[in-house]
PDB file of N, CA and C in Angstrom:
ATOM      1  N   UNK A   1       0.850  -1.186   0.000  1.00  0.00           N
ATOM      2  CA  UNK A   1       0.000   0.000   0.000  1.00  0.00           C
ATOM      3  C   UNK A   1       0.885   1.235   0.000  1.00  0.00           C
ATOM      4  N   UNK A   2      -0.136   2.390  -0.149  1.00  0.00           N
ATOM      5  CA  UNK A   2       1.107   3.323  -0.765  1.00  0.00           C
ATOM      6  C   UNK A   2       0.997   3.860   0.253  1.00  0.00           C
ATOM      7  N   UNK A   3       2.191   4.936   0.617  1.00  0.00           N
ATOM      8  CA  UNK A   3       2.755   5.855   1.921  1.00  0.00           C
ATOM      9  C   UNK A   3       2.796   7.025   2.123  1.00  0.00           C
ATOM     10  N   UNK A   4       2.652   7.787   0.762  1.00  0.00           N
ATOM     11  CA  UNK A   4       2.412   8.981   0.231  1.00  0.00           C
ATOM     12  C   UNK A   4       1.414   9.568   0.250  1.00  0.00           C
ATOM     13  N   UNK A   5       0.868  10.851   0.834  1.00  0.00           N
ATOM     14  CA  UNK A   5      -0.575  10.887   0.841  1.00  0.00           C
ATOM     15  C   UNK A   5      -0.627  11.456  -0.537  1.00  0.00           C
ATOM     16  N   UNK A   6      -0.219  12.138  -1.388  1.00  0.00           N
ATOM     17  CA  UNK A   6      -0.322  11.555  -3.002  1.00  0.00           C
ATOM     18  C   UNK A   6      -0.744  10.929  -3.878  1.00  0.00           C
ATOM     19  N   UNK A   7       0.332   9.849  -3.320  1.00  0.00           N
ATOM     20  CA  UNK A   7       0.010   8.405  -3.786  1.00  0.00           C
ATOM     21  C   UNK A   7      -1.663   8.038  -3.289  1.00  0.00           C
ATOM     22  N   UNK A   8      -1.844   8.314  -2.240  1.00  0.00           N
ATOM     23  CA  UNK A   8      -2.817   8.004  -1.570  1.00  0.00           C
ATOM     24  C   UNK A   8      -4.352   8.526  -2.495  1.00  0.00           C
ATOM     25  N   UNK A   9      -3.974   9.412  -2.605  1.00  0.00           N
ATOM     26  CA  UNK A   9      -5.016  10.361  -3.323  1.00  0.00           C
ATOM     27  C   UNK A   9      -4.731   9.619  -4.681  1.00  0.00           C
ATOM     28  N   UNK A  10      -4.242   9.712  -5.352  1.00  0.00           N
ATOM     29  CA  UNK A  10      -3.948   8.970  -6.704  1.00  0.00           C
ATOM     30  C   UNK A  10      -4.838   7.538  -6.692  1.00  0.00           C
ATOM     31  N   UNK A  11      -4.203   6.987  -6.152  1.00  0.00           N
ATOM     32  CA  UNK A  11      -5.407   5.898  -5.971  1.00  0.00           C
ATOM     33  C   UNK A  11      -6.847   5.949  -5.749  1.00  0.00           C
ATOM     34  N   UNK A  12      -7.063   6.846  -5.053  1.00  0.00           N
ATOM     35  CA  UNK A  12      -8.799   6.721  -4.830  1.00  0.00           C
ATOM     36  C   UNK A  12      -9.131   7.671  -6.133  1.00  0.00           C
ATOM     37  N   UNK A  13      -8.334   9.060  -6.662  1.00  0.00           N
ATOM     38  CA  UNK A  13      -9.273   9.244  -8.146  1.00  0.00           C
ATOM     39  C   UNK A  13      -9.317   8.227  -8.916  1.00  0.00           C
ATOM     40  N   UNK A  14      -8.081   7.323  -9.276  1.00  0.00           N
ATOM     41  CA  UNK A  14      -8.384   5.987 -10.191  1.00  0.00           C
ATOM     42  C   UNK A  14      -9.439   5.519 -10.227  1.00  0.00           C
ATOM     43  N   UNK A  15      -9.702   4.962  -8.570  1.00  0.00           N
ATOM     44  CA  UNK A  15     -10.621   4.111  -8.180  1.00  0.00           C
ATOM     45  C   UNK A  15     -11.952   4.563  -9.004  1.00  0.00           C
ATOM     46  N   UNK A  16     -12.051   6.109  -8.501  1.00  0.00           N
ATOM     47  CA  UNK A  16     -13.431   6.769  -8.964  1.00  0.00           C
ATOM     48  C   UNK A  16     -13.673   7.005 -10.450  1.00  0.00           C
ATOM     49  N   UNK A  17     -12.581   6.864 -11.194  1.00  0.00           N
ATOM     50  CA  UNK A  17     -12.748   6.895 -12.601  1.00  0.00           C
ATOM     51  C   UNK A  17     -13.187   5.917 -13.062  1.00  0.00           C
ATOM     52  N   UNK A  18     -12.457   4.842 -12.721  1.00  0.00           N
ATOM     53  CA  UNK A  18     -12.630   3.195 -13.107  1.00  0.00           C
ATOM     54  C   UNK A  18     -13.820   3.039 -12.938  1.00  0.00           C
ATOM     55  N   UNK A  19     -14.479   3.286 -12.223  1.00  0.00           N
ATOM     56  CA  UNK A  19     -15.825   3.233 -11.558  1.00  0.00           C
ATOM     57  C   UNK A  19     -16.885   4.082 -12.629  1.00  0.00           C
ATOM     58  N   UNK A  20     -16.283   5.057 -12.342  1.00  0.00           N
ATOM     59  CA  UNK A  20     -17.224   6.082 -13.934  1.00  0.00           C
ATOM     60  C   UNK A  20     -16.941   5.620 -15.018  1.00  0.00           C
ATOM     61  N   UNK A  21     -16.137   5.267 -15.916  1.00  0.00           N
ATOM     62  CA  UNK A  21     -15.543   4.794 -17.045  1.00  0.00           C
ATOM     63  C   UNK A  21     -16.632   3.143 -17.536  1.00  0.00           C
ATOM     64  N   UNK A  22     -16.392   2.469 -16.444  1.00  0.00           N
ATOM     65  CA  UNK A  22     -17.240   1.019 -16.157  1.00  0.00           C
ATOM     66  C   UNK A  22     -18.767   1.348 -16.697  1.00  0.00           C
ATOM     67  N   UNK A  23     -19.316   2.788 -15.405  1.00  0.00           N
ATOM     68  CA  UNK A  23     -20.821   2.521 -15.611  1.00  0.00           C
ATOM     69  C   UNK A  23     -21.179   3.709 -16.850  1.00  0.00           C
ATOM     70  N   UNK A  24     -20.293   4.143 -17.349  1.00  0.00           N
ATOM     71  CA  UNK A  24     -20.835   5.019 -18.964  1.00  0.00           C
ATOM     72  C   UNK A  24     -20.297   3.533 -19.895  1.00  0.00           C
ATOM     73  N   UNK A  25     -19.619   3.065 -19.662  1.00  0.00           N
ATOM     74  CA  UNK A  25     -19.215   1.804 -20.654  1.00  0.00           C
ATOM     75  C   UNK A  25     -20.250   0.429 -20.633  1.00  0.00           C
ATOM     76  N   UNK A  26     -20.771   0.478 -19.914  1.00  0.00           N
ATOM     77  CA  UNK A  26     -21.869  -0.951 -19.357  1.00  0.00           C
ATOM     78  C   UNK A  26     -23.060   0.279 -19.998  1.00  0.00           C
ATOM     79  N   UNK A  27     -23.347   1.125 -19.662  1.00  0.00           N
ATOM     80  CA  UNK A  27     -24.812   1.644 -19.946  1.00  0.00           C
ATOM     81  C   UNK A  27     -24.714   1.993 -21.643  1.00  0.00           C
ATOM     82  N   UNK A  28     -23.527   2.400 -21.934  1.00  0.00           N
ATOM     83  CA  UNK A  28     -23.611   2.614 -23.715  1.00  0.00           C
ATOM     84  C   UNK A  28     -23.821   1.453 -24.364  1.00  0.00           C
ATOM     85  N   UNK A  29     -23.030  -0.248 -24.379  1.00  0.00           N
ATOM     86  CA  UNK A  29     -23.612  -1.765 -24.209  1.00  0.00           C
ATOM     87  C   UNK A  29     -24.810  -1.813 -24.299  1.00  0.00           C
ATOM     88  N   UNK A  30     -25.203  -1.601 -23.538  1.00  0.00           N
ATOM     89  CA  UNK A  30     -26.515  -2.015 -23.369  1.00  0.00           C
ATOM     90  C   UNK A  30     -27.477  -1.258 -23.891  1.00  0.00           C
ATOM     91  N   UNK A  31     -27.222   0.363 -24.653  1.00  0.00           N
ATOM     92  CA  UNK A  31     -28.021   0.851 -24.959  1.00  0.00           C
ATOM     93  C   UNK A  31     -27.812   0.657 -27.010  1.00  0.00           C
ATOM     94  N   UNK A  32     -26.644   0.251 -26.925  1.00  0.00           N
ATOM     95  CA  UNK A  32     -26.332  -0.494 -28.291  1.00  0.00           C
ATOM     96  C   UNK A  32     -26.977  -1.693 -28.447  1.00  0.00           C
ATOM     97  N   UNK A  33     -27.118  -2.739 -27.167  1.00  0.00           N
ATOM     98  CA  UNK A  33     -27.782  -3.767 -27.263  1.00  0.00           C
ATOM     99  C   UNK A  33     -29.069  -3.804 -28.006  1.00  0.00           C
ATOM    100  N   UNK A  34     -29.840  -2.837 -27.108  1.00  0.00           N
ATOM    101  CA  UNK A  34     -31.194  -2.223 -27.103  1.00  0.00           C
ATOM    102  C   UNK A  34     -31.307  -1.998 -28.881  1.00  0.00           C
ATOM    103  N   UNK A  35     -30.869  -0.999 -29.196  1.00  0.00           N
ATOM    104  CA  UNK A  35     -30.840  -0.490 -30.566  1.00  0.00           C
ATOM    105  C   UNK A  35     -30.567  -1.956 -31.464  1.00  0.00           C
ATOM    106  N   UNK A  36     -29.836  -2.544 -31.106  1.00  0.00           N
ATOM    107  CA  UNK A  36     -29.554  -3.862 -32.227  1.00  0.00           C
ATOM    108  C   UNK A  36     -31.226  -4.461 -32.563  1.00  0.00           C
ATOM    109  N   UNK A  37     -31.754  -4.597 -31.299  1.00  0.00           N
ATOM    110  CA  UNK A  37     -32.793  -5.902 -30.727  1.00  0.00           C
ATOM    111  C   UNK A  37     -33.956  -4.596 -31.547  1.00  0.00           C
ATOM    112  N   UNK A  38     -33.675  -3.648 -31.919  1.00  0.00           N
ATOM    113  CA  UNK A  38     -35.311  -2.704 -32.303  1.00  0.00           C
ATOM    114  C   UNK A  38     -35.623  -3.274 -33.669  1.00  0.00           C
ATOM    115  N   UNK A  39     -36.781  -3.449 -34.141  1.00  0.00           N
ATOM    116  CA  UNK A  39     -36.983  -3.976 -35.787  1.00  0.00           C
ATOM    117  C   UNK A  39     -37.742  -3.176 -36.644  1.00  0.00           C
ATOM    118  N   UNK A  40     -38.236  -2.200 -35.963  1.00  0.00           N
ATOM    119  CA  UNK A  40     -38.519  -1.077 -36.713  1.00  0.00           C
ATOM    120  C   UNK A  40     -37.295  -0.047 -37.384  1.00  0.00           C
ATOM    121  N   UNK A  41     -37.665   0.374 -38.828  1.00  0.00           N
ATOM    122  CA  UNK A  41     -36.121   1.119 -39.351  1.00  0.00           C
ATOM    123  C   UNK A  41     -36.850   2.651 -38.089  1.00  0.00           C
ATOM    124  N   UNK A  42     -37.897   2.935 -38.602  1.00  0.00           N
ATOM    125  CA  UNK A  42     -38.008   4.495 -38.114  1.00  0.00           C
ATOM    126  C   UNK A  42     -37.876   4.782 -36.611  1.00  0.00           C
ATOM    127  N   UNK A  43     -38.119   3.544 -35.550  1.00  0.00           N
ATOM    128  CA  UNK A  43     -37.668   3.799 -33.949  1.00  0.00           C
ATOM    129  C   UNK A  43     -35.917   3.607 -34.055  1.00  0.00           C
ATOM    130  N   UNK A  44     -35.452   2.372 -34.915  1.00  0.00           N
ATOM    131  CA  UNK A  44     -34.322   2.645 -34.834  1.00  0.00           C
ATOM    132  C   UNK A  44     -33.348   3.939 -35.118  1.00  0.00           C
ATOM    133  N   UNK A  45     -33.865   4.579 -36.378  1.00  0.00           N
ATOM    134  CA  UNK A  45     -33.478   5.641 -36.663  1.00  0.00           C
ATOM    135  C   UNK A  45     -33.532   6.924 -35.582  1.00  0.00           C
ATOM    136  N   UNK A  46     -34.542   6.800 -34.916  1.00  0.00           N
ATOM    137  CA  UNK A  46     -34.748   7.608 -33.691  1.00  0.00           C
ATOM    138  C   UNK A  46     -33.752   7.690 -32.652  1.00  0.00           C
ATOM    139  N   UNK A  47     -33.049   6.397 -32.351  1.00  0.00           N
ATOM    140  CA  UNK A  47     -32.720   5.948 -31.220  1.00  0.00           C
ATOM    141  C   UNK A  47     -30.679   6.040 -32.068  1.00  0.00           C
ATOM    142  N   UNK A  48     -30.736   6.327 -33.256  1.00  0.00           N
ATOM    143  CA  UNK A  48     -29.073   5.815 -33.796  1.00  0.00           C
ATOM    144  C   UNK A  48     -28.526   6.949 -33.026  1.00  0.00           C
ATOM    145  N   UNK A  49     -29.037   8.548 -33.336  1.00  0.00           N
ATOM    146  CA  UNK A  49     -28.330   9.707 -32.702  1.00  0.00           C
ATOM    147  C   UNK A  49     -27.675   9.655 -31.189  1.00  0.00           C
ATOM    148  N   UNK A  50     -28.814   9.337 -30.660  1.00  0.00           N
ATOM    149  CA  UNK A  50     -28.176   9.066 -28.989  1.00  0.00           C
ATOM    150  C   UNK A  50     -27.019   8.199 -28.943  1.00  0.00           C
ATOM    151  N   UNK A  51     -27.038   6.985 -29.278  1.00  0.00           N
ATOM    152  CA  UNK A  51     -26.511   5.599 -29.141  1.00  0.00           C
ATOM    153  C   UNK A  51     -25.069   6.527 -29.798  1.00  0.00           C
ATOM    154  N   UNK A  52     -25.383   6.741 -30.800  1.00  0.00           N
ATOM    155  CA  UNK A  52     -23.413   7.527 -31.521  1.00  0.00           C
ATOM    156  C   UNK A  52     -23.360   8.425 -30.648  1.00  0.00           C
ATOM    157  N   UNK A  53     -23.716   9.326 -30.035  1.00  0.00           N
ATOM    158  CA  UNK A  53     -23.440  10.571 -29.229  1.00  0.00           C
ATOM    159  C   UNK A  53     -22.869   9.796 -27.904  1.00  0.00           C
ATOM    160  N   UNK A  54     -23.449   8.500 -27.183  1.00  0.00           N
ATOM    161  CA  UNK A  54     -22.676   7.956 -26.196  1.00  0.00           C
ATOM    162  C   UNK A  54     -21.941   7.396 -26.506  1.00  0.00           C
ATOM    163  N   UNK A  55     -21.539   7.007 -27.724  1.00  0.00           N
ATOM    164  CA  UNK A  55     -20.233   6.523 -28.253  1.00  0.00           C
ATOM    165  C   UNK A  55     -18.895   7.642 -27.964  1.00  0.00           C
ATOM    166  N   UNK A  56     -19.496   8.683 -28.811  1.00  0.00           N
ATOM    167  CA  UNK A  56     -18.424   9.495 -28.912  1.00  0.00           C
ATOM    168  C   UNK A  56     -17.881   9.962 -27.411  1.00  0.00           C
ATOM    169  N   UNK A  57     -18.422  10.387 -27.075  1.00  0.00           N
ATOM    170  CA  UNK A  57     -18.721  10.671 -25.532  1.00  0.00           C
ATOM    171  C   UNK A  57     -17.292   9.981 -25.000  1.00  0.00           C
ATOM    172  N   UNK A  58     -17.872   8.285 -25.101  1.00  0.00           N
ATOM    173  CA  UNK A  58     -16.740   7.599 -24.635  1.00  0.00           C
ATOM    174  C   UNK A  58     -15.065   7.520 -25.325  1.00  0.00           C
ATOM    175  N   UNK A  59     -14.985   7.241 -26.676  1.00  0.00           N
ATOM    176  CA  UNK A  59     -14.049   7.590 -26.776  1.00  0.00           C
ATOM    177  C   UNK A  59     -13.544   9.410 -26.585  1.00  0.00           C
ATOM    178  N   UNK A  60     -14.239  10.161 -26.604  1.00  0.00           N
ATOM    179  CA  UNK A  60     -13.519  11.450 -26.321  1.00  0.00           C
ATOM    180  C   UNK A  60     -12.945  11.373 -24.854  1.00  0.00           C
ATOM    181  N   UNK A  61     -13.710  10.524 -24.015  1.00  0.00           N
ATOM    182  CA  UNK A  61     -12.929  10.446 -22.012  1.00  0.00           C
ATOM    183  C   UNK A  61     -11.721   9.722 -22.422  1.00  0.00           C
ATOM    184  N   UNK A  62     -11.613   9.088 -23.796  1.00  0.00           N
ATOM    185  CA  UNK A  62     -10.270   8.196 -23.733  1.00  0.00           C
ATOM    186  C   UNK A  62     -10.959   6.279 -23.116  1.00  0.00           C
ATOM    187  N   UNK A  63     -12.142   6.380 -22.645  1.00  0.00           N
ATOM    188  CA  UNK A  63     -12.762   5.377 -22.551  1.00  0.00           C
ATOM    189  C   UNK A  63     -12.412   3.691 -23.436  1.00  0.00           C
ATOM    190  N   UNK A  64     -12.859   4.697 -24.986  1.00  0.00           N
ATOM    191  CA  UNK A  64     -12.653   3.896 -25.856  1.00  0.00           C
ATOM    192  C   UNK A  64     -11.439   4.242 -26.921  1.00  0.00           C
ATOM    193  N   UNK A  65     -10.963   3.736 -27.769  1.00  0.00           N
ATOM    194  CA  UNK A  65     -10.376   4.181 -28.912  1.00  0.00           C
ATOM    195  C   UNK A  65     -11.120   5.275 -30.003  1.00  0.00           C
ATOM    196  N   UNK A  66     -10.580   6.267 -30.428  1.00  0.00           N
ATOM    197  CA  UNK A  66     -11.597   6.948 -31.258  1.00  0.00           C
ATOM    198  C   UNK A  66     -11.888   5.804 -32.642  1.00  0.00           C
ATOM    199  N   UNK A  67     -10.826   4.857 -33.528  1.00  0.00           N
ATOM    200  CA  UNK A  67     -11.602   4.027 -34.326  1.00  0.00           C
ATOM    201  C   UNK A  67     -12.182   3.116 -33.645  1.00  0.00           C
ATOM    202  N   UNK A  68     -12.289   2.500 -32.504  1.00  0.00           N
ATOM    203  CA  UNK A  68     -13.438   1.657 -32.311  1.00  0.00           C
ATOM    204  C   UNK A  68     -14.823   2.441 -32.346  1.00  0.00           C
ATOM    205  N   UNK A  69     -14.889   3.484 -31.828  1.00  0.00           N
ATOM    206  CA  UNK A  69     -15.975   3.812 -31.632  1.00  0.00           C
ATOM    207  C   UNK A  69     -16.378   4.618 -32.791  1.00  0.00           C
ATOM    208  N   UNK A  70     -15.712   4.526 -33.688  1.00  0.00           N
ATOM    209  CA  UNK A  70     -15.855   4.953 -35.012  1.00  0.00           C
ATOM    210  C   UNK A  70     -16.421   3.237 -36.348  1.00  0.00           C
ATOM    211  N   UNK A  71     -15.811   2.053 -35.525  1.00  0.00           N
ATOM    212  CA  UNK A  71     -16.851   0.974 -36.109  1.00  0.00           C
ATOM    213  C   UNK A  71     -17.527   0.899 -35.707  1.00  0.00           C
ATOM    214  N   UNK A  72     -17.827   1.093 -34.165  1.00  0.00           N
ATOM    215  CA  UNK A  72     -19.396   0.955 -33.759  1.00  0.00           C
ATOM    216  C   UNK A  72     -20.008   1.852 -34.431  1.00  0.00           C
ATOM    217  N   UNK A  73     -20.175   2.922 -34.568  1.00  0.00           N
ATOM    218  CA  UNK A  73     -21.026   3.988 -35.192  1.00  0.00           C
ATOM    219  C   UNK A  73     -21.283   3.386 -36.784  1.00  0.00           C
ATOM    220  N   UNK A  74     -20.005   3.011 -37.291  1.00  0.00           N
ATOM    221  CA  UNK A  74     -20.687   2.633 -38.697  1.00  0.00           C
ATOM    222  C   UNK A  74     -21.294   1.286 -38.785  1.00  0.00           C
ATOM    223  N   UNK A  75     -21.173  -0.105 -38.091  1.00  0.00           N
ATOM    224  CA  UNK A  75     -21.856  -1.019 -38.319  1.00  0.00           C
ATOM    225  C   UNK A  75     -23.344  -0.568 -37.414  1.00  0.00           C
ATOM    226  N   UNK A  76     -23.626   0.618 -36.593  1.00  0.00           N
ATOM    227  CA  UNK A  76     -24.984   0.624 -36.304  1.00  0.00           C
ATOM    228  C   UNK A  76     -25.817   1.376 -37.464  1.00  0.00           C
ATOM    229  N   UNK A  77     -24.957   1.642 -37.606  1.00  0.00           N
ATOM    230  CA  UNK A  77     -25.540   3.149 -38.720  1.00  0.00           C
ATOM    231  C   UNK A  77     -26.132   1.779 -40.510  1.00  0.00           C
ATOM    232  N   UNK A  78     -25.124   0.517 -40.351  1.00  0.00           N
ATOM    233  CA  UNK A  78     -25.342   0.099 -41.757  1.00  0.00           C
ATOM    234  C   UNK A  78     -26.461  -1.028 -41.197  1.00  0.00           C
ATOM    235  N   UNK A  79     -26.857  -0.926 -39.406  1.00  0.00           N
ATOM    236  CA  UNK A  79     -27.808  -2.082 -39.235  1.00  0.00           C
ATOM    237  C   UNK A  79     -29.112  -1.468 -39.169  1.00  0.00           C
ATOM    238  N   UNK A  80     -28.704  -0.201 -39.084  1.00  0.00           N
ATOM    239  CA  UNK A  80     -30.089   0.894 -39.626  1.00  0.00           C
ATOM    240  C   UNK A  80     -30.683   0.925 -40.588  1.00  0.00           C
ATOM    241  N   UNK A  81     -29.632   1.022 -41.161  1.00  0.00           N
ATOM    242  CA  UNK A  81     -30.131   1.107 -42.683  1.00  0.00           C
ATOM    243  C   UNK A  81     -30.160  -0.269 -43.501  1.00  0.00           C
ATOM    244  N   UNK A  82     -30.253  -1.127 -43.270  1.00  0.00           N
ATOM    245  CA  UNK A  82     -30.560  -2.790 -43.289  1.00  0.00           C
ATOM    246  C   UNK A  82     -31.787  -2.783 -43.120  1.00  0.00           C
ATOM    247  N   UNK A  83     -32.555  -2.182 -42.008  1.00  0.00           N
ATOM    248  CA  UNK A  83     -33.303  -2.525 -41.335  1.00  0.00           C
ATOM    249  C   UNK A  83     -35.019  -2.927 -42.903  1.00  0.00           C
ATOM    250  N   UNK A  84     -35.773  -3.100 -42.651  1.00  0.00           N
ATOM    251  CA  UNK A  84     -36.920  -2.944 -43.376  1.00  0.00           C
ATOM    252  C   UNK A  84     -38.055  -2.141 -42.559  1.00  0.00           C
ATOM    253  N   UNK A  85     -38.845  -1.196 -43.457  1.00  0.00           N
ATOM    254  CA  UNK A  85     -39.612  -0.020 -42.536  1.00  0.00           C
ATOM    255  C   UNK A  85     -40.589  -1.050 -41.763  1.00  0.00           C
TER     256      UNK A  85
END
């Protein structure tokens, strides 16, 4: 354990990031999930803006990679437009 109150502090922002990082990363998942599972094109289309905006979101914290979250955006965007009205 560390000895430094520094150090000390260093560790618990980690902690609290890791922690934030986790629950914007589990809730964007799942809100991609959501969007996969819709079978309507026009609710999906509704729902693509948000879903990329919490993408970006994440890679801009450094969360994600900016090209990953640059394939997620385009394979949702081409399962959109797949979709049948």
């Amino acid at each position: 354990m560390a000895n430094h109150s520094a150090t000390k502090k260093d560790v618990r922002q980690s902690r609290k990031r890791n922690e934030r990082n986790r629950y914007y990363g589990k809730t964007t998942r799942n809100a991609i999930r959501d969007l996969k599972a819709i079978e309507g094109k026009s609710d999906a289309a509704k729902e693509l803006p948000s879903v990329a905006s919490m993408i970006d979101k994440l890679a801009k914290r450094g969360t994600i990679h900016k090209n990953k979250a640059a394939n997620l955006k385009s394979k949702l965007a081409k399962k959109v437009n797949a979709l049948a009205k």
